[in-house]
C-alpha atoms as a PDB file:
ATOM      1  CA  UNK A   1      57.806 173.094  31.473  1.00  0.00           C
ATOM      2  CA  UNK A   2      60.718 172.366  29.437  1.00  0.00           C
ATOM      3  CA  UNK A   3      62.526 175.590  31.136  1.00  0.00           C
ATOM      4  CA  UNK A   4      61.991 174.103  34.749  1.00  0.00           C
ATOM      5  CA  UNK A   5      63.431 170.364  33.585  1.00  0.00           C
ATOM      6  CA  UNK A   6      66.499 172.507  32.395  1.00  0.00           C
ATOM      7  CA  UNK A   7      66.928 174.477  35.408  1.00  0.00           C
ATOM      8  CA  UNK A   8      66.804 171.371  37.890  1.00  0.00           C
ATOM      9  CA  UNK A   9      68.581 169.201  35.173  1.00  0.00           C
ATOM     10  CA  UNK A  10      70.400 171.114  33.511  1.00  0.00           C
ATOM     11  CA  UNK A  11      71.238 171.234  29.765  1.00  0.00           C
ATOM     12  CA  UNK A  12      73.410 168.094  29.507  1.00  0.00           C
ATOM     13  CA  UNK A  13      70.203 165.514  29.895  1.00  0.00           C
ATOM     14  CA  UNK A  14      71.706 163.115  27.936  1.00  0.00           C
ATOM     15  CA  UNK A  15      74.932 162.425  29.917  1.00  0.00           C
ATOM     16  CA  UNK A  16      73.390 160.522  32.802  1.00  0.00           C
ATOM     17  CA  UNK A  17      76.144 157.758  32.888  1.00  0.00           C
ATOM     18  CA  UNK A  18      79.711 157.268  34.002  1.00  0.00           C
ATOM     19  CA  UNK A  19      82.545 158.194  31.803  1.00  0.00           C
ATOM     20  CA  UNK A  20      85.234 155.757  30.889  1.00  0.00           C
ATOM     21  CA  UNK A  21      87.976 157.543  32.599  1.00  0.00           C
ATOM     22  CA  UNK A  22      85.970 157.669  35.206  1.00  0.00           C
ATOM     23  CA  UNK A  23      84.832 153.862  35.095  1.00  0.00           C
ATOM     24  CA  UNK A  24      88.449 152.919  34.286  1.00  0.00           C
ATOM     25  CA  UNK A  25      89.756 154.954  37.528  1.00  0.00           C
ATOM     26  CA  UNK A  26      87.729 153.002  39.507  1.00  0.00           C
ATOM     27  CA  UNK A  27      88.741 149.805  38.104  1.00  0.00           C
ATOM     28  CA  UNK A  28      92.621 150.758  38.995  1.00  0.00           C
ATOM     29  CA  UNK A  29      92.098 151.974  42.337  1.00  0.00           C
ATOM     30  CA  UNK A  30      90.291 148.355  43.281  1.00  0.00           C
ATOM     31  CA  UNK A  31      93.018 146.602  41.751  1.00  0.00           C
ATOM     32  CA  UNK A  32      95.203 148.809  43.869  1.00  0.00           C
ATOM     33  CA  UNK A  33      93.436 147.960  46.709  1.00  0.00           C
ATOM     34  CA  UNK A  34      93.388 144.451  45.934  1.00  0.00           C
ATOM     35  CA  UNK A  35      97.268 143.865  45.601  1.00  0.00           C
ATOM     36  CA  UNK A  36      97.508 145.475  49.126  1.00  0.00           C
ATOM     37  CA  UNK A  37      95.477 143.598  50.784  1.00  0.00           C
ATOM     38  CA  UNK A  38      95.420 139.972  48.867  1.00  0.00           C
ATOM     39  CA  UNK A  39      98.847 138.979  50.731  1.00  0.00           C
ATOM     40  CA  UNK A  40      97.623 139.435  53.638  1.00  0.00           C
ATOM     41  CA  UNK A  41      94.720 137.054  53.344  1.00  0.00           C
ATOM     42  CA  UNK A  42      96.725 134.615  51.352  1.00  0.00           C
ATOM     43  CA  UNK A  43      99.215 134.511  54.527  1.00  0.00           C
ATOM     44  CA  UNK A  44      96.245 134.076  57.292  1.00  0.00           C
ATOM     45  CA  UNK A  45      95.019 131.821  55.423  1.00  0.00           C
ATOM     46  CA  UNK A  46      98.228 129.564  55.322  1.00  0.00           C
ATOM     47  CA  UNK A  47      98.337 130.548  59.332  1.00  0.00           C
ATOM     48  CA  UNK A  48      95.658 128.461  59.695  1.00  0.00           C
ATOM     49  CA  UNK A  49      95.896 125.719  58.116  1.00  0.00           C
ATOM     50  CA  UNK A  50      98.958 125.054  60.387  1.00  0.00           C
ATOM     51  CA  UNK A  51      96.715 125.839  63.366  1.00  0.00           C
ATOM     52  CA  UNK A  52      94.182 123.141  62.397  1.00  0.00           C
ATOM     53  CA  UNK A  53      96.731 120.528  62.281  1.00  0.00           C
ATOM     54  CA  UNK A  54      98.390 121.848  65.303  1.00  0.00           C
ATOM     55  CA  UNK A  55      94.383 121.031  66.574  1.00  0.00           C
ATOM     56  CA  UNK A  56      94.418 117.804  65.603  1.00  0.00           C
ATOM     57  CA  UNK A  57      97.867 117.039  66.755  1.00  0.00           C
ATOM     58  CA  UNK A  58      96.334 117.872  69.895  1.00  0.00           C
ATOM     59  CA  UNK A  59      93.445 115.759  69.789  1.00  0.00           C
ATOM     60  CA  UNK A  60      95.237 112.640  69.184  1.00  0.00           C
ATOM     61  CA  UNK A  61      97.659 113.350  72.221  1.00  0.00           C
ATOM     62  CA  UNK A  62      94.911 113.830  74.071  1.00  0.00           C
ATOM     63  CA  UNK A  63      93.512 110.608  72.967  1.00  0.00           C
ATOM     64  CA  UNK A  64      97.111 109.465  73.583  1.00  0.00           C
ATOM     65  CA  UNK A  65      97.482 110.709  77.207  1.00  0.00           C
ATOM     66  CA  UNK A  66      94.151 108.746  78.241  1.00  0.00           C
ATOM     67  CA  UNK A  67      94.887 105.426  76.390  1.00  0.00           C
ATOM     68  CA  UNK A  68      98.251 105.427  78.738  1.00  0.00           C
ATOM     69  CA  UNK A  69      96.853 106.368  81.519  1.00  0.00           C
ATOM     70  CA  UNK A  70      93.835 103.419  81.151  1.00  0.00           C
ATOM     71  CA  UNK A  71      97.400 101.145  80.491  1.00  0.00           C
ATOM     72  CA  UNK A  72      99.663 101.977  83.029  1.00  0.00           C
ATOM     73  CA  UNK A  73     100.612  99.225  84.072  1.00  0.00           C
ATOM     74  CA  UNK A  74     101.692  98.315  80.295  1.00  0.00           C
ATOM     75  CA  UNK A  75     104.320 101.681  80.500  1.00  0.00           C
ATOM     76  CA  UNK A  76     104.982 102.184  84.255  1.00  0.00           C
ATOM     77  CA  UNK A  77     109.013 101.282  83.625  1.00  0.00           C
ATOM     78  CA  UNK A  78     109.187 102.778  80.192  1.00  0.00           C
ATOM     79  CA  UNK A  79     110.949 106.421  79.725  1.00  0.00           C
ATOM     80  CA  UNK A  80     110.512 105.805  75.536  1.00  0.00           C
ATOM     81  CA  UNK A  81     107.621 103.708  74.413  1.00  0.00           C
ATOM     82  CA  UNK A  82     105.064 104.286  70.865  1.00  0.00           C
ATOM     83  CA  UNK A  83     101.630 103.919  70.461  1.00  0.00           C
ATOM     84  CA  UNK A  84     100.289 103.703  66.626  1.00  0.00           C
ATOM     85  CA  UNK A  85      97.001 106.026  66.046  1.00  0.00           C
ATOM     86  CA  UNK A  86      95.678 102.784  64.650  1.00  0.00           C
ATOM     87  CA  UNK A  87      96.060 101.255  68.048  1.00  0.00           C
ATOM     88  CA  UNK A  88      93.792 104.599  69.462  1.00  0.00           C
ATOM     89  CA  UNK A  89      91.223 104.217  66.833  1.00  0.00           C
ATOM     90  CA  UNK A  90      91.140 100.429  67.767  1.00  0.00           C
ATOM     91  CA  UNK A  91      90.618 100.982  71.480  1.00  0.00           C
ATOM     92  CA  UNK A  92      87.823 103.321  70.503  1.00  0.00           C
ATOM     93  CA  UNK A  93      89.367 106.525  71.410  1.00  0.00           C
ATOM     94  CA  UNK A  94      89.785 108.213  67.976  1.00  0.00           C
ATOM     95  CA  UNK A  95      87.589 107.922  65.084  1.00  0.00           C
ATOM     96  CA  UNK A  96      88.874 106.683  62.066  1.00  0.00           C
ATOM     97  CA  UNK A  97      89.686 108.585  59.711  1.00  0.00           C
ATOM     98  CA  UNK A  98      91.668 110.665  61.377  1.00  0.00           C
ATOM     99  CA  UNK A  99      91.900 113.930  59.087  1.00  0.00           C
ATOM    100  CA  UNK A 100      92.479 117.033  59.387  1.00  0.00           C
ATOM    101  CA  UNK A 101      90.030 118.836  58.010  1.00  0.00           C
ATOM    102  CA  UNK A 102      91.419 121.314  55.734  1.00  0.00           C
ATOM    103  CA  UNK A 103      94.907 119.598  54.338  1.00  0.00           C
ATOM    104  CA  UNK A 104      92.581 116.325  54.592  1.00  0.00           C
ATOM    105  CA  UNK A 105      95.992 115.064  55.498  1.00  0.00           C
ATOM    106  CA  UNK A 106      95.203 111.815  57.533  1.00  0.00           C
ATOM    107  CA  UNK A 107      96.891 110.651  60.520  1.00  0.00           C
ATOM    108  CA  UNK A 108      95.650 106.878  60.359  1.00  0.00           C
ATOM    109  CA  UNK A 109      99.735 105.549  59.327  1.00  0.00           C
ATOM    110  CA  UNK A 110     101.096 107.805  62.540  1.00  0.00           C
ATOM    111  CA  UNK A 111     102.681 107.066  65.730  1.00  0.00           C
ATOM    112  CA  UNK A 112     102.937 108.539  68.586  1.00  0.00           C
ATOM    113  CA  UNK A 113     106.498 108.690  70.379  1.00  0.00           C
ATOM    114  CA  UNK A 114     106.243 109.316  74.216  1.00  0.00           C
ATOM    115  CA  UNK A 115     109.341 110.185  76.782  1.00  0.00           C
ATOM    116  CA  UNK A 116     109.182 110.443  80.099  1.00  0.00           C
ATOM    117  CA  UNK A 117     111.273 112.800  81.835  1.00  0.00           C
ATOM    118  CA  UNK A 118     112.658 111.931  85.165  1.00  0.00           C
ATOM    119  CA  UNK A 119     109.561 113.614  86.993  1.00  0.00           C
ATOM    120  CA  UNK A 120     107.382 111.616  85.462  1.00  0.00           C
ATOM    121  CA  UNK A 121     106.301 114.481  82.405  1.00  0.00           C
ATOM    122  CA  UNK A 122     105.515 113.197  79.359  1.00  0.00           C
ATOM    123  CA  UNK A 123     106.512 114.639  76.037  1.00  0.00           C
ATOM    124  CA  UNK A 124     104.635 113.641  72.693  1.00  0.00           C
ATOM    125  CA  UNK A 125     106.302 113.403  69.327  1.00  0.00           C
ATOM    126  CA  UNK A 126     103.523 112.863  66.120  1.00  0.00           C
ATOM    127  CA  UNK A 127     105.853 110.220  64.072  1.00  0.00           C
ATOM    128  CA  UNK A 128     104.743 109.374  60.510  1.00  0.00           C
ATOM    129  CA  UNK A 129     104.665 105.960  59.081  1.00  0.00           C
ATOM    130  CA  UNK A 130     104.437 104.489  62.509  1.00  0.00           C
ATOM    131  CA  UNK A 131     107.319 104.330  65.222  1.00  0.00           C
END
């Protein structure tokens, strides 16, 4: 019996485990692996987090665009006027806070800065502190 363990197992029974050069190759070529791909997740990762607030920039010029166009009388003859996110939350068309969700940066102290072009387009500007 012992010959027919040998012959499937060989003689070296005892060395059923990983050496440490073998352990300690796979260790560096991880760590390769790692520092290759680690700036590249660092950098989508800051990609995003200027795409959220670009998201919620949006939101509130959304919420913008509707409170003027409820109020038009208030800005028919204006080509510059502001309107304070605190006046949107007030009027019930933002929640406050208003916070982006992964710089928790919040936009309850901003003001929105509208022009209007000569054909009537409007262009928003996302003021802090107000207008």
């Amino acid at each position: 019996m012992l010959d027919y363990v040998k012959i499937i197992y060989g003689d070296n029974m005892k060395n059923k485990g990983f050496t440490l050069a073998e352990i300690l190759g796979v260790i560096v070529i991880i760590g390769l692996l790692l520092l290759l791909v680690a700036p590249a997740i660092v950098n989508r990762i800051a990609a995003n987090k200027g795409k959220v607030s670009k998201a919620a920039e949006k939101i509130i010029y959304s919420a913008t665009q509707q409170y003027i166009d409820e109020n038009r009388s208030d800005y028919a003859n204006s080509k510059n006027f502001c309107i304070t996110v605190q006046t949107l939350i007030n009027d019930g068309k933002l929640a406050s806070p208003v916070q982006d969700p992964i710089s928790n940066n919040t936009y309850d102290n901003y003001g929105v800065s509208v022009t209007v072009d000569e054909y009537g387009a409007m262009d928003y500007t996302l003021k802090e502190e107000g207008c």
